[in-house]
Protein backbone atom coordinates (compact mmCIF):
# COMPACT_ATOMS: atom_id res chain seq x y z
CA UNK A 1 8.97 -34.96 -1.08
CA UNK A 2 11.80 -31.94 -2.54
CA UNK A 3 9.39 -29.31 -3.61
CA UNK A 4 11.76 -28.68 -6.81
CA UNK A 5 10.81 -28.45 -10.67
CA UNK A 6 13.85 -28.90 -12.65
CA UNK A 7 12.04 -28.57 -16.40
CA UNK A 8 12.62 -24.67 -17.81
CA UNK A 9 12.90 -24.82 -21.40
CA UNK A 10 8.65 -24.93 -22.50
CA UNK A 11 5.95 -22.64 -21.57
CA UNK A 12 3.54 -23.75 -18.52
CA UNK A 13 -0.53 -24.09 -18.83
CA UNK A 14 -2.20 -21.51 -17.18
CA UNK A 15 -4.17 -23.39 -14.13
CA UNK A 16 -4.19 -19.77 -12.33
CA UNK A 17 -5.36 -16.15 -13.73
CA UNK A 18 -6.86 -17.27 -16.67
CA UNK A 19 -5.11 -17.12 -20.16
CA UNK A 20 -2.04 -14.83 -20.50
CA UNK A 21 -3.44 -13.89 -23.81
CA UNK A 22 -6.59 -12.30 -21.86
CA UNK A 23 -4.96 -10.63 -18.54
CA UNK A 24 -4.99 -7.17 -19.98
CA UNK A 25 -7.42 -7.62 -21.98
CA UNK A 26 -9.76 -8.15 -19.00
CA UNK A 27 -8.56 -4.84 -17.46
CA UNK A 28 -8.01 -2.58 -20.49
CA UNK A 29 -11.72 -1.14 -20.19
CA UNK A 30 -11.57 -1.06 -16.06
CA UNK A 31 -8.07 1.30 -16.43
CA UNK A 32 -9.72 3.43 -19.19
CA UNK A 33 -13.08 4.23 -17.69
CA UNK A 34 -10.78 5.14 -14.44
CA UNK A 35 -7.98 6.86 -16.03
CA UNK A 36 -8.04 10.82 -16.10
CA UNK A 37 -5.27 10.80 -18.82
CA UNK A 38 -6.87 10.58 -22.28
CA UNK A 39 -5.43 8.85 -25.03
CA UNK A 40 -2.26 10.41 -27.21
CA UNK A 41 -1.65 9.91 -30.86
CA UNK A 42 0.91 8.42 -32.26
CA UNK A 43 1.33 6.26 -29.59
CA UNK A 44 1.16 2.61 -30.84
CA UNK A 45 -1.46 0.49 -29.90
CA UNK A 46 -3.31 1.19 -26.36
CA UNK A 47 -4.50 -1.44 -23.87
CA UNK A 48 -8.35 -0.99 -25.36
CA UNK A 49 -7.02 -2.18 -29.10
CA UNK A 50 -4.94 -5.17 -27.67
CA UNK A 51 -8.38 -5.90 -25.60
CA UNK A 52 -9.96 -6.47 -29.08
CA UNK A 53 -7.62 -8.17 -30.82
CA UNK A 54 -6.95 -10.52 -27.74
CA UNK A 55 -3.84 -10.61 -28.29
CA UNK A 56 -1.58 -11.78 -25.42
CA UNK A 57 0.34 -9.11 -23.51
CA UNK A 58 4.06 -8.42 -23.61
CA UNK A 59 6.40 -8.50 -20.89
CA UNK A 60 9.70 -6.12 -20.47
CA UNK A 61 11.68 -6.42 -17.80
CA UNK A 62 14.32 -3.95 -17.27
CA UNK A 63 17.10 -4.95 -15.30
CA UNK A 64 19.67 -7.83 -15.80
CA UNK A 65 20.26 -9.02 -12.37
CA UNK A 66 19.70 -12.15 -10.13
CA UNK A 67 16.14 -11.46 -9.71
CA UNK A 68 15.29 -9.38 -12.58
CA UNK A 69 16.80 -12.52 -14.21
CA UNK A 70 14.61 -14.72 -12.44
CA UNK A 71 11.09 -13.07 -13.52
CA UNK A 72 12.02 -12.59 -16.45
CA UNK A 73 12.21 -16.49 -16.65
CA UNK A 74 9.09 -16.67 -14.89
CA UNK A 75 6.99 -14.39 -16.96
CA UNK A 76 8.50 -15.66 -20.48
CA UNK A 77 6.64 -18.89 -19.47
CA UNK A 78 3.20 -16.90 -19.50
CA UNK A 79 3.67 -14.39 -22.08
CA UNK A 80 6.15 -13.41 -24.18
CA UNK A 81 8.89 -11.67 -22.54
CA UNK A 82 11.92 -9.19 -23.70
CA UNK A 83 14.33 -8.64 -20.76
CA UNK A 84 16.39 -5.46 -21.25
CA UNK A 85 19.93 -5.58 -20.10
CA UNK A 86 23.29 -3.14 -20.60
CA UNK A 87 25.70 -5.65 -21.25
CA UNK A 88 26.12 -7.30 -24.40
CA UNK A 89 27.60 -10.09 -23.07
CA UNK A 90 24.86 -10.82 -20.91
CA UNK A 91 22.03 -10.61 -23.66
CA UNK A 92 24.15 -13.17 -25.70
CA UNK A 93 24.14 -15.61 -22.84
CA UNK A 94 20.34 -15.11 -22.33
CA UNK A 95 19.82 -15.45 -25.96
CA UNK A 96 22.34 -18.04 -27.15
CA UNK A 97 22.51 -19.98 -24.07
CA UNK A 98 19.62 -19.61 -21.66
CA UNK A 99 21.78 -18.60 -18.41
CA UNK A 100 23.08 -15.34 -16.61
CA UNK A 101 26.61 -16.74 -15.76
CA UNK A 102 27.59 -13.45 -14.25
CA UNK A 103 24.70 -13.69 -11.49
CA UNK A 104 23.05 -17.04 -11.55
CA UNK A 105 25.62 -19.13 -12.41
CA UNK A 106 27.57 -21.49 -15.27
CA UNK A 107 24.66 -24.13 -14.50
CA UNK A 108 21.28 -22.18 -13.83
CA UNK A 109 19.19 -22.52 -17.09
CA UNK A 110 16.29 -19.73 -17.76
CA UNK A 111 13.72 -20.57 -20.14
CA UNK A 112 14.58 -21.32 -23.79
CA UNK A 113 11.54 -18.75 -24.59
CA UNK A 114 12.93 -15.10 -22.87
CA UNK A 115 14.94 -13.05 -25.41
CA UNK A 116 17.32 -10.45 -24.06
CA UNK A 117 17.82 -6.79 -25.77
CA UNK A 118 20.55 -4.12 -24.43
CA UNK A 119 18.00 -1.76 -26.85
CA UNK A 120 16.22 0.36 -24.79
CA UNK A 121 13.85 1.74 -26.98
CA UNK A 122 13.04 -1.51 -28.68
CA UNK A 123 12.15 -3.12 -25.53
CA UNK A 124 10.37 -0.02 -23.74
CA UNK A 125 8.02 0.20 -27.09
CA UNK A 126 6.99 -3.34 -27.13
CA UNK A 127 6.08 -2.56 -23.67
CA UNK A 128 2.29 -4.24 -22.84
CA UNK A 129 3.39 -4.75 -19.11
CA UNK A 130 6.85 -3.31 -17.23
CA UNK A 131 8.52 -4.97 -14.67
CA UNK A 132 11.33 -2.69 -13.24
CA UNK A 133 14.87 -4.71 -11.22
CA UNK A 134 17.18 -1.83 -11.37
CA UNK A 135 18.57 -0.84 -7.75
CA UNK A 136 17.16 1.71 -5.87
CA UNK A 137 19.34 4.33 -7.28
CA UNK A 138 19.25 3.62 -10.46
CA UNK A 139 15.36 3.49 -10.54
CA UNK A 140 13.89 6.96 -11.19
CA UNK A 141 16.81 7.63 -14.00
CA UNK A 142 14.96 4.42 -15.86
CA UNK A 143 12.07 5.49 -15.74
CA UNK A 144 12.69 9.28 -16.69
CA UNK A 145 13.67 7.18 -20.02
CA UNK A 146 11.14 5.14 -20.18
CA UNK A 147 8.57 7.61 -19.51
CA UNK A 148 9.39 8.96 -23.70
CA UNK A 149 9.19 5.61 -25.11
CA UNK A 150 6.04 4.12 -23.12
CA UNK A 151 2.31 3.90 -24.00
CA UNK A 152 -0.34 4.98 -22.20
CA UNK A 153 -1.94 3.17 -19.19
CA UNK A 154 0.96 -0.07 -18.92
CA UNK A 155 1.07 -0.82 -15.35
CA UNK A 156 4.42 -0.67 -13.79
CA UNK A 157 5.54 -3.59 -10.99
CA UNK A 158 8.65 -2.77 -9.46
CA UNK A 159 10.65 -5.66 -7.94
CA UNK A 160 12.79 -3.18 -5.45
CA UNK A 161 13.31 -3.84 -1.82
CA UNK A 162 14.26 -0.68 -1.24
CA UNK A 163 13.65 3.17 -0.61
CA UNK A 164 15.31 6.19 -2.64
CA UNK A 165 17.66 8.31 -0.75
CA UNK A 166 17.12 11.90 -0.51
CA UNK A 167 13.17 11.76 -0.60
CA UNK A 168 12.75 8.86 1.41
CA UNK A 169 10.61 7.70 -1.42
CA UNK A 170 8.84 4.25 -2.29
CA UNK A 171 8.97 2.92 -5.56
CA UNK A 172 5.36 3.08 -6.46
CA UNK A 173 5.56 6.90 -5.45
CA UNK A 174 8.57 7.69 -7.79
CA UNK A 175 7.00 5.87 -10.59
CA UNK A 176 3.28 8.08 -9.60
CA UNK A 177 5.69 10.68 -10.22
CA UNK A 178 7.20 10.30 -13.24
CA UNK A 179 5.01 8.19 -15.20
CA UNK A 180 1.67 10.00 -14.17
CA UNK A 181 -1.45 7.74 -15.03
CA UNK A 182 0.42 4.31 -14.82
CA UNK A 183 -0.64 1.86 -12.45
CA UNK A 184 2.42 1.08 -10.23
CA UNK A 185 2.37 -1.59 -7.65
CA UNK A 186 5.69 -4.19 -6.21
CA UNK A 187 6.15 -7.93 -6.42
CA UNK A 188 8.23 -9.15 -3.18
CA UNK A 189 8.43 -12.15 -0.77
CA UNK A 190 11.02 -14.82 0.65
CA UNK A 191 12.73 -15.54 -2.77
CA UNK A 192 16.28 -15.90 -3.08
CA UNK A 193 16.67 -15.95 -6.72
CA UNK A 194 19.02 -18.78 -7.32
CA UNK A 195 16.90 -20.70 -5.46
CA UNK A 196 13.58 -20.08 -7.78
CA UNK A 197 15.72 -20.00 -10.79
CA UNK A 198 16.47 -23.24 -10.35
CA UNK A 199 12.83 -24.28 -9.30
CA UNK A 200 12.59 -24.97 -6.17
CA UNK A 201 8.39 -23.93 -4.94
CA UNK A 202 8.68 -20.09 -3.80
CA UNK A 203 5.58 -17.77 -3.28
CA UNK A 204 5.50 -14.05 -3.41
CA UNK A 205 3.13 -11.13 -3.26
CA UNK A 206 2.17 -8.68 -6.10
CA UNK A 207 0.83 -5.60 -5.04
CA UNK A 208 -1.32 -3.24 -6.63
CA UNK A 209 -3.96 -0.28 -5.83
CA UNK A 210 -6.69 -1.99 -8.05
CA UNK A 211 -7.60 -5.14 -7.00
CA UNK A 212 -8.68 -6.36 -10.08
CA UNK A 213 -6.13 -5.46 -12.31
CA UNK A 214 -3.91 -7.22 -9.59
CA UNK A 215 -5.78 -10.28 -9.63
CA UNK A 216 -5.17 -10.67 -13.47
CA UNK A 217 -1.71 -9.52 -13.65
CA UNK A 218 -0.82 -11.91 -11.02
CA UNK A 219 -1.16 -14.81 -13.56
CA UNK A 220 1.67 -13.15 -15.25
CA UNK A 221 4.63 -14.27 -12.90
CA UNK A 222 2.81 -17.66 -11.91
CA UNK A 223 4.36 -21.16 -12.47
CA UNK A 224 3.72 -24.73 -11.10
CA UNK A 225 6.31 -23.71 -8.31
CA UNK A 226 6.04 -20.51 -8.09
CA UNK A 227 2.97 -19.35 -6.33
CA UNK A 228 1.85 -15.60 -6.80
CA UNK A 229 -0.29 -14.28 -4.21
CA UNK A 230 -2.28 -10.43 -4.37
CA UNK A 231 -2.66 -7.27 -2.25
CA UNK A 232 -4.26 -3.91 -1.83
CA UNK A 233 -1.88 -3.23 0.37
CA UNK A 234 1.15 -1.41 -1.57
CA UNK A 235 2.60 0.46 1.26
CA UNK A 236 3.05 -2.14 3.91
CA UNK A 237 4.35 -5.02 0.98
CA UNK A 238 7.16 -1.81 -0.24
CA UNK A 239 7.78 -0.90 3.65
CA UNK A 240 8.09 -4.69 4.12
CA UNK A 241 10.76 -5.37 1.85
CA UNK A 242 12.82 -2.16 2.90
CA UNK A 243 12.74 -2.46 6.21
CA UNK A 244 13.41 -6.17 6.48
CA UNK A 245 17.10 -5.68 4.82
CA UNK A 246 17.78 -3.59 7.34
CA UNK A 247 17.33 -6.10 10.11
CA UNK A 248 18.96 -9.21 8.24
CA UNK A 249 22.15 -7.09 8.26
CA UNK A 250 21.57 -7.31 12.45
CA UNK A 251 20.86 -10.74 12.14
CA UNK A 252 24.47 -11.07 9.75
CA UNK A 253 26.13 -9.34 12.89
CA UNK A 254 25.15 -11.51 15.16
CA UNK A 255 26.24 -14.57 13.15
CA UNK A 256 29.82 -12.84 13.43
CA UNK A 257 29.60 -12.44 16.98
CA UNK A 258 28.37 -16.50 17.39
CA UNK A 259 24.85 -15.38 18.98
CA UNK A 260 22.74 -18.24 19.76
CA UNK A 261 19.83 -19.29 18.50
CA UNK A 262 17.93 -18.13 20.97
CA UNK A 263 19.29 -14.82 20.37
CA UNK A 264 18.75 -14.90 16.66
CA UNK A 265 15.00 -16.09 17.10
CA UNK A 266 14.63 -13.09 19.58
CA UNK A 267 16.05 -10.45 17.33
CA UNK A 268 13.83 -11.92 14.59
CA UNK A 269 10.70 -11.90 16.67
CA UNK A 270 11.26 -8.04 17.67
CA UNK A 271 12.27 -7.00 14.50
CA UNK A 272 9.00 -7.76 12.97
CA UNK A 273 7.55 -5.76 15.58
CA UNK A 274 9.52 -2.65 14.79
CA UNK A 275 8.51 -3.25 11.27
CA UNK A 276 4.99 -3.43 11.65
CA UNK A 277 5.27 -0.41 13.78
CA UNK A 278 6.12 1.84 11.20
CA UNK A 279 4.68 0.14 8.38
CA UNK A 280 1.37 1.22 10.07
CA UNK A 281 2.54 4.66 10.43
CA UNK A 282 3.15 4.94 7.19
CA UNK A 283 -0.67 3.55 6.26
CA UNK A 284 0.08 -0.35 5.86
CA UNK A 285 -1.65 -3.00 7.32
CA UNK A 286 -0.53 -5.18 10.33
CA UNK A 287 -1.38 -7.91 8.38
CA UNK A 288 1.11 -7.52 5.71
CA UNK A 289 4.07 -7.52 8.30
CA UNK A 290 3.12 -11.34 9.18
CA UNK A 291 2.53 -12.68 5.73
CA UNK A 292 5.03 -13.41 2.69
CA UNK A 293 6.58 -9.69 2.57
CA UNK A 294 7.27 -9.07 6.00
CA UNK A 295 7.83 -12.27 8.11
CA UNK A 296 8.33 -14.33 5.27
CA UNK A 297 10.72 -12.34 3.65
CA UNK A 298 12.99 -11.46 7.34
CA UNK A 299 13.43 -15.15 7.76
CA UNK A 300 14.71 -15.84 4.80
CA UNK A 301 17.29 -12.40 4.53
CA UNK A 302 18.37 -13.03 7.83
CA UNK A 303 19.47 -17.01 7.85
CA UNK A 304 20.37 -17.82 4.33
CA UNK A 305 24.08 -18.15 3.30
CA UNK A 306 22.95 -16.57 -0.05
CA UNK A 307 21.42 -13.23 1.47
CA UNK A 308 23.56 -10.41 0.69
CA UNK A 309 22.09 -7.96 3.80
CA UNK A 310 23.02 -10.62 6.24
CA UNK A 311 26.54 -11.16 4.36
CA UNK A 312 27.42 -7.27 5.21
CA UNK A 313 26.17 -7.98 8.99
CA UNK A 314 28.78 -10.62 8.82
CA UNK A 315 31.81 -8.29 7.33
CA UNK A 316 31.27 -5.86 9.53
CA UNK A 317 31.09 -7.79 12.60
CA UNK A 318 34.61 -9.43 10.76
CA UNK A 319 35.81 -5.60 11.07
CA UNK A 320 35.46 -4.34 8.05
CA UNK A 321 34.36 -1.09 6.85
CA UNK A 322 31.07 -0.81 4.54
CA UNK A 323 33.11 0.93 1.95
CA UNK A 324 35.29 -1.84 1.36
CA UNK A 325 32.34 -4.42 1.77
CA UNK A 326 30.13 -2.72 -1.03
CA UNK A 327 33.23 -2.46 -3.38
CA UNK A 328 33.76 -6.59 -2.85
CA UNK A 329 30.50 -6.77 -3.45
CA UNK A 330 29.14 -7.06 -7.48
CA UNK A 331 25.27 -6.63 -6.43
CA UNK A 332 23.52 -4.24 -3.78
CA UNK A 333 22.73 -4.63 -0.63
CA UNK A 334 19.45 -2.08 -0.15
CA UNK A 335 20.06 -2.13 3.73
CA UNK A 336 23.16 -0.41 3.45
CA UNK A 337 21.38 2.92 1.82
CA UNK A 338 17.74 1.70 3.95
CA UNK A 339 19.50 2.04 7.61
CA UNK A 340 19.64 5.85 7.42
CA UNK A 341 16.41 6.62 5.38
CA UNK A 342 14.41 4.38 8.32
CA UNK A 343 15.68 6.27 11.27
CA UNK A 344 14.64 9.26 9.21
CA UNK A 345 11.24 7.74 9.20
CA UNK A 346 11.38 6.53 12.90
CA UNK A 347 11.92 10.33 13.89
CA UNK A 348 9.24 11.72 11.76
CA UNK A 349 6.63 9.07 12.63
CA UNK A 350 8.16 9.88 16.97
CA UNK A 351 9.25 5.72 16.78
CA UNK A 352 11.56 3.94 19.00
CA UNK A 353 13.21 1.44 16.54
CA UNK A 354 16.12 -0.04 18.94
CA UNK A 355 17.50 -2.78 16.51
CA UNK A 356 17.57 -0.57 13.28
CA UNK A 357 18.93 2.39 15.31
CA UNK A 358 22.34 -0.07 16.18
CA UNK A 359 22.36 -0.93 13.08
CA UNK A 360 22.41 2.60 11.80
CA UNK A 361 25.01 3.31 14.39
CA UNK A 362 27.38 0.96 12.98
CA UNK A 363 27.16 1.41 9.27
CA UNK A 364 26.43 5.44 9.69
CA UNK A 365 28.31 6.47 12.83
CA UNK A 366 31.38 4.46 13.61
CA UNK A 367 29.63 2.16 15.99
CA UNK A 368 31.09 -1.19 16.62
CA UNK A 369 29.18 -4.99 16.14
CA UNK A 370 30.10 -5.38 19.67
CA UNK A 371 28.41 -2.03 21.25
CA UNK A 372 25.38 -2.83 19.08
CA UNK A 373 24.46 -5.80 20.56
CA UNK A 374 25.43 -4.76 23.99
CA UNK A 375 23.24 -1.93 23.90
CA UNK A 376 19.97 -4.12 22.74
CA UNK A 377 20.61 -6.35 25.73
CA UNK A 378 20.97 -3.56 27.73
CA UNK A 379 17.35 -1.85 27.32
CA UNK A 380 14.63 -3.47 30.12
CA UNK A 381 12.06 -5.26 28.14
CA UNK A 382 8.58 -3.89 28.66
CA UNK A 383 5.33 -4.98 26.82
CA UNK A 384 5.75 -7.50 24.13
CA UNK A 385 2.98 -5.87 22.17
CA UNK A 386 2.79 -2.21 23.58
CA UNK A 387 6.49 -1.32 24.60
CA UNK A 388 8.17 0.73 22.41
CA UNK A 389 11.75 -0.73 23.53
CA UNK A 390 13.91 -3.86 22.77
């Protein structure tokens, strides 16, 4: 049996997370009575009022990539959905057509119901519910404009794999920052977004601090295929989907270098070790290293064709340099700017992270494919669990 669901154009039931129409409504009296950020004028209408008029919640996503793209799909089949994009190109052929040639492809089709904008302010007001896919560098600069156009209390999911360079900040923590009293939390997991955009059964995992409001919110990006699971556990799914670039762009070098299989399974195997090492540091759980975020999420970064962190592996183990990768290259590839801000981590936290130290080497410090690989074969293997080597 093909797990694949090739009907996008109509809205799905809602078999999970109850009615879209009463997902924030459920919540709006949980994030008021725990919110210590009292109500503005002039603001539009808060989560309390849409609670009473049961109305069902709106969706903006902000971001007009592959995967932004994809949830916006998703979530236009829940609620109703404005995807906010820069090019006015692109929102025609959302709008008139029901694709994203530029990064799905001529023959992907996205629901008939999501309407793309390239107004800012007209999506950011409508805002019941924000879903941020803009790159890691672009993220904070977003929100600093969203943060004048926004209601109080709209939670915040962030769909970055991917930490911000010069604070060595997560997502959820730059969003804390600038949007002050908005619950923040990160939906991630093994989904390559061609692959969900055309239907094939994916799962993810939506994080959030409040367990509740997760719970409902999750219904939100839910389909017949698409299977939406929830976490507490914020830090470990964001450290999860930073650190596992990282280690598909070892896994891309050692496709250029014709590793085995055996080799690749190894440097899999270990490399969810040295995540969950210093996704605990950092206040994550174990757990979340060996479910959809972490494991799930390495294997499929590190072996598909379509992964763009295991594509630079391959360049650079092809000899080129990651300047002239990144300018072939027309989305991002978060492990590039990740390598550096992890060994940061590694020598705060007083880690030994052998794979994503080579890996660092090559892209930061003229290191070759060759000597990276050499030197992980090189270390003596000590305790699988409690060694702190390769």
């Amino acid at each position: 049996m093909v797990l694949r669901h090739t009907t996008t154009a109509k809205p799905s039931p809602h078999p999970q997370g109850g009615r879209p129409d009463l997902i924030i409504a459920r919540c709006a009296t949980r994030l008021l009575h725990h919110s210590n950020h009292p109500p503005e004028r002039g603001t539009g209408p808060t989560l309390i009022a849409m609670a009473h008029e049961k109305r069902q919640p709106k969706v903006v996503v902000l971001g007009g990539g592959a995967w932004g793209t994809t949830v916006a799909s998703i979530c236009s089949r829940r609620a109703p959905t404005i995807q906010w994009v820069r090019s006015e190109d692109t929102a025609k052929d959302i709008n008139a057509n029901h694709r994203n040639p530029r990064y799905l492809g001529d023959d992907c089709l996205l629901s008939e119901t999501l309407r793309a904008t390239t107004d800012f302010a007209e999506a950011a007001n409508s805002a019941d519910v924000v879903v941020m896919g803009v790159p890691s560098h672009g993220f904070r600069g977003v929100l600093g404009e969203l943060a004048a156009e926004l209601r109080p209390w709209v939670p915040v999911v962030s769909l970055v794999k991917g930490l911000e360079q010069g604070t060595n900040m997560r997502m959820s923590q730059i969003i804390d920052e600038v949007l002050p009293g908005h619950p923040a939390g990160i939906l991630a997991g093994p989904n390559i977004a061609r692959e969900v955009a055309d239907g094939y059964a994916a799962a993810a995992v939506l994080a959030m601090p409040d367990p509740h409001l997760c719970a409902h919110l999750a219904g939100l990006f839910r389909t017949k295929r698409f299977r939406t699971y929830t976490t507490d556990d914020v830090v470990g799914v964001e450290m999860a989907g930073a650190l596992k670039n990282v280690y598909a762009i070892a896994v891309g070098m050692g496709y250029s270098l014709g590793i085995g299989e055996n080799t690749r399974a190894m440097v899999i195997a270990r490399a969810v070790r040295e995540m969950s090492k210093l996704g605990e540091a950092m206040g994550g759980h174990r757990d979340t290293f060996a479910g959809l975020a972490g494991m799930g999420d390495l294997i499929v970064t590190c072996t598909s064709q379509r992964s763009r962190n295991r594509h630079v592996g391959e360049q650079l183990g092809a000899g080129k340099s990651i300047e002239e990768i990144i300018a072939a290259m027309n989305q991002v590839a978060e492990g590039v700017k990740a390598s550096k801000v992890i060994m940061e981590f590694a020598d705060e936290y007083g880690l030994n992270m052998p794979i994503a130290r080579e890996v660092d080497g090559v892209i930061n410090h003229g290191s070759t494919v060759e000597q990276a690989y050499r030197g992980l074969i090189a270390e003596k293997p000590g305790h699988e669990v409690h060694g702190s080597g390769f």
